[in-house]
C-alpha atoms as a PDB file:
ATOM      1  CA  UNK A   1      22.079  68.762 -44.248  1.00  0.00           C
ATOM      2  CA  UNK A   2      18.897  69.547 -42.458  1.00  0.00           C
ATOM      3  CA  UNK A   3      17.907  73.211 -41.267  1.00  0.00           C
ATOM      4  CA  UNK A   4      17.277  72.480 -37.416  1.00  0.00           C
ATOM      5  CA  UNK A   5      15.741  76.175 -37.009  1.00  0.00           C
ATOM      6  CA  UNK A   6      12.153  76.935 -38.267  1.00  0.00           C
ATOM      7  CA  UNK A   7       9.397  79.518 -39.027  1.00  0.00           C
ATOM      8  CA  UNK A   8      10.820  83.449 -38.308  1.00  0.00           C
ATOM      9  CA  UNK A   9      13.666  82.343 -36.531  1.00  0.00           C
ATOM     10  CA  UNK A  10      16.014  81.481 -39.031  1.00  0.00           C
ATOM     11  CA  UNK A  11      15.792  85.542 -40.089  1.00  0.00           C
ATOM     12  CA  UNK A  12      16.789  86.906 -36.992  1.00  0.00           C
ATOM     13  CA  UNK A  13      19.935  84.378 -36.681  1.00  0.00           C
ATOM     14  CA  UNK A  14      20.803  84.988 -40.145  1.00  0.00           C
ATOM     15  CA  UNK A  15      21.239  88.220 -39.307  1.00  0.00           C
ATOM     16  CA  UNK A  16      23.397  87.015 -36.072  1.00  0.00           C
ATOM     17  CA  UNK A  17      25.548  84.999 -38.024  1.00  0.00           C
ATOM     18  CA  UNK A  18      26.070  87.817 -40.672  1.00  0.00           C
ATOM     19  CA  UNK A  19      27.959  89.406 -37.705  1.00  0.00           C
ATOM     20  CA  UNK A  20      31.635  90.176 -38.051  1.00  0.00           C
ATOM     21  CA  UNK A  21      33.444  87.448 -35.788  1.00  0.00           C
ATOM     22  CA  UNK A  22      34.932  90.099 -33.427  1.00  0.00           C
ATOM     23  CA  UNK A  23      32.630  93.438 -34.138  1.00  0.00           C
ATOM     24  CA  UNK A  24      32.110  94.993 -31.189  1.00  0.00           C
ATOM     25  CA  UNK A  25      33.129  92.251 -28.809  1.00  0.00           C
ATOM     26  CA  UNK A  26      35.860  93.420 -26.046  1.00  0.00           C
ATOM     27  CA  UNK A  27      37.859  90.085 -26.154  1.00  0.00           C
ATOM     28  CA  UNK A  28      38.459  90.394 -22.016  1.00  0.00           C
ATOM     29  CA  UNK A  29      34.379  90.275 -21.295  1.00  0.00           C
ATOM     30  CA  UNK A  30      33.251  86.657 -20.845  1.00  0.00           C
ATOM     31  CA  UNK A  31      31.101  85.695 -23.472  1.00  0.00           C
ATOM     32  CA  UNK A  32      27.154  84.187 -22.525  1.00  0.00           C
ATOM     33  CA  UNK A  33      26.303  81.619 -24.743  1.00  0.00           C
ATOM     34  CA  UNK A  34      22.588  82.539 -24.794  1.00  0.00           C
ATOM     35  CA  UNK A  35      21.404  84.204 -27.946  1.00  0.00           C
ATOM     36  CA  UNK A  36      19.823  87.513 -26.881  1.00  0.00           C
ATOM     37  CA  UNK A  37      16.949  87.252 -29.884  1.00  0.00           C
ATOM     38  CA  UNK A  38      16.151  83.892 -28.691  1.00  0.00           C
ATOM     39  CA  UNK A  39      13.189  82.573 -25.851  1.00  0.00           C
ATOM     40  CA  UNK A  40      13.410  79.487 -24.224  1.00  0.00           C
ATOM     41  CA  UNK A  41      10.449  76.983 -24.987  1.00  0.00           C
ATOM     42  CA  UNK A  42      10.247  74.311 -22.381  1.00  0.00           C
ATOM     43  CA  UNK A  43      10.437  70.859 -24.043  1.00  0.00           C
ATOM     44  CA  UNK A  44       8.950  67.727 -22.582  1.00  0.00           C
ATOM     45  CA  UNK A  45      11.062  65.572 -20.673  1.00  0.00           C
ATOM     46  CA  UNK A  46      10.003  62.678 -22.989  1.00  0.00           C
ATOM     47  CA  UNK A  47      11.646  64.568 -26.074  1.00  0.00           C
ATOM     48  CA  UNK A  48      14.641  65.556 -23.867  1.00  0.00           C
ATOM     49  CA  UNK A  49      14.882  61.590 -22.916  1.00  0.00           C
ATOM     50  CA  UNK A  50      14.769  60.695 -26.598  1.00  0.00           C
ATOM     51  CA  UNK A  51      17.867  60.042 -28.106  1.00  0.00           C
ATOM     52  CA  UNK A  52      18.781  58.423 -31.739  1.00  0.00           C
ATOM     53  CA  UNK A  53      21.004  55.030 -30.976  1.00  0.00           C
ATOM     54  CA  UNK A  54      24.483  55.676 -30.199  1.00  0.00           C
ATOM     55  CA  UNK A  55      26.805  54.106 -33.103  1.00  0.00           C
ATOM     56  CA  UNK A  56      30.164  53.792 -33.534  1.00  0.00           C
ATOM     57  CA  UNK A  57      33.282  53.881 -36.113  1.00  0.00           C
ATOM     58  CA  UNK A  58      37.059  53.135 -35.771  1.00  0.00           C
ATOM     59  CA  UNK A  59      38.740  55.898 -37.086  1.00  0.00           C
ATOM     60  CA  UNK A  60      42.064  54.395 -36.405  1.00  0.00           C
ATOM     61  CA  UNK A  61      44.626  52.723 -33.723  1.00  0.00           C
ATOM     62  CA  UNK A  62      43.162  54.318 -30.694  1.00  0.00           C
ATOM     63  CA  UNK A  63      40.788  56.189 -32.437  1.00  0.00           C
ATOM     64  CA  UNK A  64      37.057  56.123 -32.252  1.00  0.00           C
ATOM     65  CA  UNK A  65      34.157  58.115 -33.329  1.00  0.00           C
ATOM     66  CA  UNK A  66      30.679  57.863 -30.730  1.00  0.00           C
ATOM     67  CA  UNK A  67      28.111  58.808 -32.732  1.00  0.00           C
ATOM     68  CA  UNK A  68      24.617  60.182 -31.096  1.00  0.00           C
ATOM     69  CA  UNK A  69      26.525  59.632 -27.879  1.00  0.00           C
ATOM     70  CA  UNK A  70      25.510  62.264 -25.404  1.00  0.00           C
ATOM     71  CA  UNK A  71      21.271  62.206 -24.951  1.00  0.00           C
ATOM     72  CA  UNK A  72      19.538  65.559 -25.158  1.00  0.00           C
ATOM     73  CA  UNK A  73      18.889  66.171 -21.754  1.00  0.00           C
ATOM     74  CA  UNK A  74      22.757  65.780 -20.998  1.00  0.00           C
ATOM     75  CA  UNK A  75      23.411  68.067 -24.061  1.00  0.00           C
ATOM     76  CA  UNK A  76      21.313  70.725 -22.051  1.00  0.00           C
ATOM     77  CA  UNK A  77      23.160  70.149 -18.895  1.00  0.00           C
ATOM     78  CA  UNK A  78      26.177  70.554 -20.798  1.00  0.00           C
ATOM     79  CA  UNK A  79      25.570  74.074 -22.023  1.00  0.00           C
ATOM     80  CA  UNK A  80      23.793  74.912 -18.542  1.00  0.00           C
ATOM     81  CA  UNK A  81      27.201  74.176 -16.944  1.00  0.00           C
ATOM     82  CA  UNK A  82      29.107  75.873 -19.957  1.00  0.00           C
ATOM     83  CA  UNK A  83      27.072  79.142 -19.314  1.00  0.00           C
ATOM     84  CA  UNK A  84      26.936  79.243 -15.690  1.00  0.00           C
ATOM     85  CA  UNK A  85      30.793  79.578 -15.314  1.00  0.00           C
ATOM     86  CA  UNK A  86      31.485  81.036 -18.738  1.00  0.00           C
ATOM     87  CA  UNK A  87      29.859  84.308 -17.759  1.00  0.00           C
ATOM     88  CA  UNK A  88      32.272  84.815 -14.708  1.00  0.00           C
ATOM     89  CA  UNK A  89      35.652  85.357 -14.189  1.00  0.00           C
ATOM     90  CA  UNK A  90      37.702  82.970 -15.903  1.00  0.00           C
ATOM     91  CA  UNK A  91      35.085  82.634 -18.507  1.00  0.00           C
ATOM     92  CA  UNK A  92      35.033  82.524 -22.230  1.00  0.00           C
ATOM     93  CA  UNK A  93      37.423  85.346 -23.526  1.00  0.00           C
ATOM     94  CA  UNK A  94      39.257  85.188 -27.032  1.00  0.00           C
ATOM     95  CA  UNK A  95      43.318  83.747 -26.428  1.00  0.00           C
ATOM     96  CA  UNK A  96      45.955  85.223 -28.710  1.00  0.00           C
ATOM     97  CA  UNK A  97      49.046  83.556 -30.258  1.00  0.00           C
ATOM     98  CA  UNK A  98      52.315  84.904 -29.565  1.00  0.00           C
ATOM     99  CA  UNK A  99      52.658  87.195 -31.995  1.00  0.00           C
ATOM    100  CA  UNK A 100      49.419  88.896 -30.921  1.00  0.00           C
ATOM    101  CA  UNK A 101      46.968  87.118 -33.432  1.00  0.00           C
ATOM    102  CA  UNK A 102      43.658  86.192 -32.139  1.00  0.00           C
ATOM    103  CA  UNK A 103      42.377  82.750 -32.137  1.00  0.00           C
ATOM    104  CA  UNK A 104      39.081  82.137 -34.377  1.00  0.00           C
ATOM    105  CA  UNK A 105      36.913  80.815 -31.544  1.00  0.00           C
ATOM    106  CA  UNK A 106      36.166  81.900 -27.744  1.00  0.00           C
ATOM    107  CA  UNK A 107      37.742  79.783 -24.659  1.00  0.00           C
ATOM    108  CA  UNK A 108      37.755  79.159 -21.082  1.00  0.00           C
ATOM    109  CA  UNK A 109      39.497  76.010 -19.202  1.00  0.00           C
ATOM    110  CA  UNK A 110      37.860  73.854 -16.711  1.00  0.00           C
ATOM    111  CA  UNK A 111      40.265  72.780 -13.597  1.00  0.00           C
ATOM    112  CA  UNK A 112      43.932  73.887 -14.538  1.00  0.00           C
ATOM    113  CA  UNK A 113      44.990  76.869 -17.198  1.00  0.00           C
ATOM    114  CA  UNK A 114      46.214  76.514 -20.938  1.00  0.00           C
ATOM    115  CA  UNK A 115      46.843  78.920 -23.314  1.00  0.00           C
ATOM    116  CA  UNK A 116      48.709  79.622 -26.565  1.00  0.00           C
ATOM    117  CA  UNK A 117      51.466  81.320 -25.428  1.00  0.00           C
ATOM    118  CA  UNK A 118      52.041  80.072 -21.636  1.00  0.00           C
ATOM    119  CA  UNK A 119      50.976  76.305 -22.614  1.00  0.00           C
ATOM    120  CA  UNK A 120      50.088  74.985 -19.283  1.00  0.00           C
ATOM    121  CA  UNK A 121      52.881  77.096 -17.396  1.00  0.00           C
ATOM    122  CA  UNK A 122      50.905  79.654 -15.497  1.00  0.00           C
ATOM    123  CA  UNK A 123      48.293  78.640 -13.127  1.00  0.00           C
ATOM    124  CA  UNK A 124      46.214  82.206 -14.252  1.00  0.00           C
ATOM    125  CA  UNK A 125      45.370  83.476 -17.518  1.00  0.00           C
ATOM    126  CA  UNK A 126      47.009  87.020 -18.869  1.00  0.00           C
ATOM    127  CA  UNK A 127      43.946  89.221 -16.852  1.00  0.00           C
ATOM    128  CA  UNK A 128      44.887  87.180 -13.762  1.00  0.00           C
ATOM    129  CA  UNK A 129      42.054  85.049 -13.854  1.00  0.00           C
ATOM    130  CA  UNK A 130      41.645  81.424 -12.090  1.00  0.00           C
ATOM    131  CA  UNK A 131      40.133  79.004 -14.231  1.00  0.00           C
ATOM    132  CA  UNK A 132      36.972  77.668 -12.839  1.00  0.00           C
ATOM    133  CA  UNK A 133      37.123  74.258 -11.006  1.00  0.00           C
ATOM    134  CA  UNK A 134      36.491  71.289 -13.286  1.00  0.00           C
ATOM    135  CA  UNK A 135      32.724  70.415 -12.556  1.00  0.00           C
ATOM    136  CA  UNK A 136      32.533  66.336 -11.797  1.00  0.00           C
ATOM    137  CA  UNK A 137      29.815  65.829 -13.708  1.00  0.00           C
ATOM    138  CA  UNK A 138      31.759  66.658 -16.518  1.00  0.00           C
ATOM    139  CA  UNK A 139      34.455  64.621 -15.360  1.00  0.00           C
ATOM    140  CA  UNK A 140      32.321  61.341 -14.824  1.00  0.00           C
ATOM    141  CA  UNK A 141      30.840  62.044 -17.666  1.00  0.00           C
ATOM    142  CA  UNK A 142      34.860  61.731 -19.778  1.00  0.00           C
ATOM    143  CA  UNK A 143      35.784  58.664 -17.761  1.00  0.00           C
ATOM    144  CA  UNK A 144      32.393  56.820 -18.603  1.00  0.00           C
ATOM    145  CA  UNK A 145      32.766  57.793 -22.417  1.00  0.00           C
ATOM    146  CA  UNK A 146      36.457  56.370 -22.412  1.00  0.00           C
ATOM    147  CA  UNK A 147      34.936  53.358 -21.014  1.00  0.00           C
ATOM    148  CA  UNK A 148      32.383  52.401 -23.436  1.00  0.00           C
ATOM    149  CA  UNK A 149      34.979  53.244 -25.969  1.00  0.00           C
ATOM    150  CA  UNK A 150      36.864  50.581 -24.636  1.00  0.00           C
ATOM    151  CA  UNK A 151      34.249  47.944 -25.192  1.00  0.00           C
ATOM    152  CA  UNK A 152      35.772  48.732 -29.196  1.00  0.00           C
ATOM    153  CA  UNK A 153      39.479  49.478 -28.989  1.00  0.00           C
ATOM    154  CA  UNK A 154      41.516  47.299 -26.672  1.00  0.00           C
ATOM    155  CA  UNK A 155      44.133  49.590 -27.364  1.00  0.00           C
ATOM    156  CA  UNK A 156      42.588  52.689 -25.863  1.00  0.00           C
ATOM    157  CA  UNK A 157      44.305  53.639 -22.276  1.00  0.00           C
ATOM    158  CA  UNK A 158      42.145  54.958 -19.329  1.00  0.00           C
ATOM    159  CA  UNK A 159      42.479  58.735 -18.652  1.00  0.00           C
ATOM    160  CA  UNK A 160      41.301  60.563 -15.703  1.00  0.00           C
ATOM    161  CA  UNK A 161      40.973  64.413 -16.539  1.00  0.00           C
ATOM    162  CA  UNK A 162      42.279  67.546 -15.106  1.00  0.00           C
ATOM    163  CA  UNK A 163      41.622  69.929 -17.653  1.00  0.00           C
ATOM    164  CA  UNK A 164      38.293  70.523 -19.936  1.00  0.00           C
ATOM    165  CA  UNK A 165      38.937  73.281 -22.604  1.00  0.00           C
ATOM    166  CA  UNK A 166      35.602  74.320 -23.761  1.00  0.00           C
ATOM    167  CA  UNK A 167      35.808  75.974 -27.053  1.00  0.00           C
ATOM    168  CA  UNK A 168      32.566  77.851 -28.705  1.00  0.00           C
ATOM    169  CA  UNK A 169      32.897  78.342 -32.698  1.00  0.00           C
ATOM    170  CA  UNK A 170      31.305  80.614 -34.323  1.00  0.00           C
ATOM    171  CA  UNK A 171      29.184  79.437 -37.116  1.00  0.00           C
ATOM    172  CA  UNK A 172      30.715  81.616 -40.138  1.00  0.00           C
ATOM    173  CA  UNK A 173      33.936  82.859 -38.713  1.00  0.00           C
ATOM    174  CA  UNK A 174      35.270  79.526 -36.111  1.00  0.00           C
ATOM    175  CA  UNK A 175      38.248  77.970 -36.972  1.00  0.00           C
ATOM    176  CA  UNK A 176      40.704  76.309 -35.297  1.00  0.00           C
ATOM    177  CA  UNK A 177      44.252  74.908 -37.775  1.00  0.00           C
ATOM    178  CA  UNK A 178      45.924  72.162 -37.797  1.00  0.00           C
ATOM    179  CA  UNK A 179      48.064  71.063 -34.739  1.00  0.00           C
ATOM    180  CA  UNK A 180      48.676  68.661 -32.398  1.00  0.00           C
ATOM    181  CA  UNK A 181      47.866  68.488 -28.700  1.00  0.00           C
ATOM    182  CA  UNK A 182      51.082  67.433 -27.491  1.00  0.00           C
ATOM    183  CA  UNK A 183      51.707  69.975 -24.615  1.00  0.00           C
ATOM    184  CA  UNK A 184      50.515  67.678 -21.800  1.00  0.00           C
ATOM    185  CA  UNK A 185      53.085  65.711 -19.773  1.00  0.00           C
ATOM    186  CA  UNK A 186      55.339  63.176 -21.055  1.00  0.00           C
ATOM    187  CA  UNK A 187      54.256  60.716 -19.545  1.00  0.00           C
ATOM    188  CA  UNK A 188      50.402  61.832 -20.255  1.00  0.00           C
ATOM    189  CA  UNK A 189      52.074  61.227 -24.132  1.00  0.00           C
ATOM    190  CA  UNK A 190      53.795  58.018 -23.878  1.00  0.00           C
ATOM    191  CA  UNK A 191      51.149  56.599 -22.225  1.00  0.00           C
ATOM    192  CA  UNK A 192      48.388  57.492 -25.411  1.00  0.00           C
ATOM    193  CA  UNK A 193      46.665  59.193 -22.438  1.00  0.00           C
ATOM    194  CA  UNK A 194      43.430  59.891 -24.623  1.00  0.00           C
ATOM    195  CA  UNK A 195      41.768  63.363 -25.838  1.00  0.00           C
ATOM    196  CA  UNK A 196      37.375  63.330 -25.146  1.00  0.00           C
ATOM    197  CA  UNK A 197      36.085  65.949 -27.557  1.00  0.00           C
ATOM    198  CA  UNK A 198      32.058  66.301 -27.318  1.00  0.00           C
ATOM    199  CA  UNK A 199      30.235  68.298 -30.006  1.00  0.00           C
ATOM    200  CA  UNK A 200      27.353  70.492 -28.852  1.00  0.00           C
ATOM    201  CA  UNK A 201      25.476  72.642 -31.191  1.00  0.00           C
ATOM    202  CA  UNK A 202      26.049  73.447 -34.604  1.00  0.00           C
ATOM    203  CA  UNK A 203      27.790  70.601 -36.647  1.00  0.00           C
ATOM    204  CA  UNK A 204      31.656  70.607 -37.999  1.00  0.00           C
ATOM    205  CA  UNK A 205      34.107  68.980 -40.222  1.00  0.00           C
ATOM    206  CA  UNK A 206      36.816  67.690 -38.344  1.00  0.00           C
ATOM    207  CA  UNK A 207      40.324  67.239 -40.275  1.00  0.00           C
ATOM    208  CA  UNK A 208      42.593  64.766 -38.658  1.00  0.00           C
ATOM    209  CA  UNK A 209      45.463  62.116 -40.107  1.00  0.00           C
ATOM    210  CA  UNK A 210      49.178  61.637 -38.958  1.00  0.00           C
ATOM    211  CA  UNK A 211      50.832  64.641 -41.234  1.00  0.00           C
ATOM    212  CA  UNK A 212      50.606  67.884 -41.564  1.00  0.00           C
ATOM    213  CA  UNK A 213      49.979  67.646 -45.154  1.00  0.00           C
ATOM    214  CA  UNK A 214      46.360  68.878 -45.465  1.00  0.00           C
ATOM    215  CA  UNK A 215      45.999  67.022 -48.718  1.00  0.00           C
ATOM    216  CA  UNK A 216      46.305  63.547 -47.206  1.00  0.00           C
ATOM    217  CA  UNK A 217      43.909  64.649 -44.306  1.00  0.00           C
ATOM    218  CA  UNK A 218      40.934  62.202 -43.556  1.00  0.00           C
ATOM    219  CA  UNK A 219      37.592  64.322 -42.129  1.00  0.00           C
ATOM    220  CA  UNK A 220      35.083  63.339 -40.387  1.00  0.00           C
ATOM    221  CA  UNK A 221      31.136  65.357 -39.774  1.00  0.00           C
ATOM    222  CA  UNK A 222      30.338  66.278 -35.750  1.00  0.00           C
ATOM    223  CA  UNK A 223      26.757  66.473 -34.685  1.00  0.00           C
ATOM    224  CA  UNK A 224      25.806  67.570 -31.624  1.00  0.00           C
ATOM    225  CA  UNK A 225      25.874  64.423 -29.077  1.00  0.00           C
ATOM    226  CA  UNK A 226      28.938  63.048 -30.914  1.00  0.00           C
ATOM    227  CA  UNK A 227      32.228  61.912 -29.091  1.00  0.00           C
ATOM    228  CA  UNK A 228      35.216  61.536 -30.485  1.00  0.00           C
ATOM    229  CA  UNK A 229      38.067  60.135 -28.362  1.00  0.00           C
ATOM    230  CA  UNK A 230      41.878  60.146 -29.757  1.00  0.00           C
ATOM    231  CA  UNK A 231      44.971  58.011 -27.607  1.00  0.00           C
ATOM    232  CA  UNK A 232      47.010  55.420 -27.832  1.00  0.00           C
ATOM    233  CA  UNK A 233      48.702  55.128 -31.111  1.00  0.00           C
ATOM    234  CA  UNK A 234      46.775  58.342 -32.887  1.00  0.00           C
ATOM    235  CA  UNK A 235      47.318  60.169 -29.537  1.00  0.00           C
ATOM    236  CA  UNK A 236      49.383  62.942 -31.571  1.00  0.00           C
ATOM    237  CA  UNK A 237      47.427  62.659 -34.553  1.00  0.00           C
ATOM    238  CA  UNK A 238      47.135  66.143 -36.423  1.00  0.00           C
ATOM    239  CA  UNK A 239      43.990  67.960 -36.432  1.00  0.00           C
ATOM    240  CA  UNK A 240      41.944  70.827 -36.776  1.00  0.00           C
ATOM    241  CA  UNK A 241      38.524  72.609 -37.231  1.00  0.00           C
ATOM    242  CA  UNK A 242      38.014  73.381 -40.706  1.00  0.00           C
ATOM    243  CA  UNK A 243      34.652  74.541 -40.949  1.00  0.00           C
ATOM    244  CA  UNK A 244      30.976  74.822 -39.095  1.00  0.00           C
ATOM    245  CA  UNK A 245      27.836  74.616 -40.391  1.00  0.00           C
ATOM    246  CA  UNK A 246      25.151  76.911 -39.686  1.00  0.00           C
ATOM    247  CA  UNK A 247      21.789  75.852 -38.950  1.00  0.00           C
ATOM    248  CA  UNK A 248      22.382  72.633 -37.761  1.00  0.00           C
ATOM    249  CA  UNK A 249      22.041  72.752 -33.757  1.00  0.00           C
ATOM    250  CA  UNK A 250      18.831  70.306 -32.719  1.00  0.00           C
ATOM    251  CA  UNK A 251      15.839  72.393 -32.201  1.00  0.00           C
ATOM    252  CA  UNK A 252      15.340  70.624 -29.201  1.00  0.00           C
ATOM    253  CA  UNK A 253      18.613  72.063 -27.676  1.00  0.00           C
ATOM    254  CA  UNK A 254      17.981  75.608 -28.920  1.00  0.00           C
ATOM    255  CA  UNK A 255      14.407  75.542 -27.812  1.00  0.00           C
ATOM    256  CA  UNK A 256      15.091  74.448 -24.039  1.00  0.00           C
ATOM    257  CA  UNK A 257      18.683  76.529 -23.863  1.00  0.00           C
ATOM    258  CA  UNK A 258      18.567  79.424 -26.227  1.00  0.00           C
ATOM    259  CA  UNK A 259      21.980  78.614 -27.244  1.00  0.00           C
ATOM    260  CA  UNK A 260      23.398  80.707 -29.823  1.00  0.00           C
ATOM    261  CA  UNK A 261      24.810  79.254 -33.260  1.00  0.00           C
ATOM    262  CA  UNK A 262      27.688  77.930 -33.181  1.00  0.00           C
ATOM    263  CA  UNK A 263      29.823  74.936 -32.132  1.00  0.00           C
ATOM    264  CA  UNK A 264      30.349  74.352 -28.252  1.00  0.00           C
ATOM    265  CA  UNK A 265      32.767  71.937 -27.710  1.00  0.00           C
ATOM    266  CA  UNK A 266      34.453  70.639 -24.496  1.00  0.00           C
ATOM    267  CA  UNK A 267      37.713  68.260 -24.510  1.00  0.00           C
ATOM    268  CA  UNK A 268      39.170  66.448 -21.913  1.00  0.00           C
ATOM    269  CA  UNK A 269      42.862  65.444 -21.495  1.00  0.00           C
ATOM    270  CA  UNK A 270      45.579  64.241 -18.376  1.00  0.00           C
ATOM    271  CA  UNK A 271      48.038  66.497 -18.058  1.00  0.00           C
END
């Protein structure tokens, strides 16, 4: 795995990610996704424009992994947008379970509200918050994925997104178990209305296979760019975040954005 982050850097986001997940963090205040200890070097637009070719890999019916998908300069737009409404109201905050657990990652939702609790039943979010609209950039952005994906899989439906959850990981701490996404409509679920997940940031392994029972569980390695697009026939596959790797963000990306470590990652569904 290659260490993206070079020269004195890598000792002052060491001690970042040495952090406790949650020290000191009020889980109501919208998080930035700019690292504090980090200043923005202007890359060329030539590097920005660069882009390693875009592969792909059946994972399964319906399933299909973009590799190197998403160019650099759209990576950067990505977390531009991400930050820009993620600071406000309805921004990133940490969601709780029912029984008052927190989730291992930060959130906000793009265009309608979900949570773990309400599911998509209330329009605001427990502080009373709107969610922000869903920017159309992002949602071009979905559509056009889920058609090159269907150059691959003739079994892949169209989807046209009202919802984005955007989900930032941290790099030590970020987790996110096992489950399926099966709160949307049911039509949204008989249809194999797909899921658009796009990594940004630090690398993951992704755990995903049609039981719950981890030990039959296929996994797959995100880099930043990557796409990975679920519907049809594994629309209600089971999946999860099981780990993310430090380090690994594009220096590139951290040089033009400052992002901090850790895993942004936005995905798109039809309710």
């Amino acid at each position: 795995m290659q260490n993206a982050f070079l020269g004195p850097v890598i000792g002052t986001l060491k001690q970042y990610h040495d952090m406790r997940f949650n020290k000191g963090y009020d889980e109501t205040k919208p998080l930035s996704l700019i690292c504090p200890w980090l200043t923005k070097k202007p890359v060329s637009e030539n590097t920005l424009m660069s882009n390693l070719s875009t592969t792909y890999k059946i994972l399964g019916p319906g399933m299909i992994l973009l590799k190197h998908y998403i160019s650099l300069k759209d990576q950067v737009d990505i977390v531009n947008i991400c930050e820009k409404w993620g600071v406000g109201p309805g921004g990133f905050y940490i969601p709780r379970y029912e029984n008052g657990e927190q989730l291992r990652l930060r959130m906000m939702c793009f265009g309608r509200n979900w949570d773990p609790v309400t599911r998509y039943e209330k329009h605001v979010r427990s502080d009373g918050s709107e969610p922000p609209p869903l920017p159309s950039e992002l949602t071009s952005l979905a559509e056009t994925t889920i058609q090159d994906a269907q150059a691959h899989l003739d079994e892949l439906p169209s989807m046209h997104p009202d919802i984005c959850l955007v989900n930032f990981y941290s790099p030590i701490y970020g987790r996110l178990g096992l489950h399926q996404d099966s709160d949307e409509s049911s039509d949204s679920l008989q249809r194999g209305s797909p899921v658009v997940s796009i990594s940004i940031g630090d690398s993951a392994e992704f755990l995903y296979g049609h039981t719950s029972d981890e030990s039959k569980l296929n996994s797959v390695y995100l880099q930043s760019g990557d796409v990975l697009i679920f519907g049809g026939k594994s629309r209600l596959i089971f999946h999860g975040v099981n780990q993310v790797f430090p380090y690994t963000s594009p220096l590139p990306l951290l040089q033009q954005t400052a992002l901090r470590p850790g895993r942004l990652n936005l995905t798109f569904r039809q309710v």
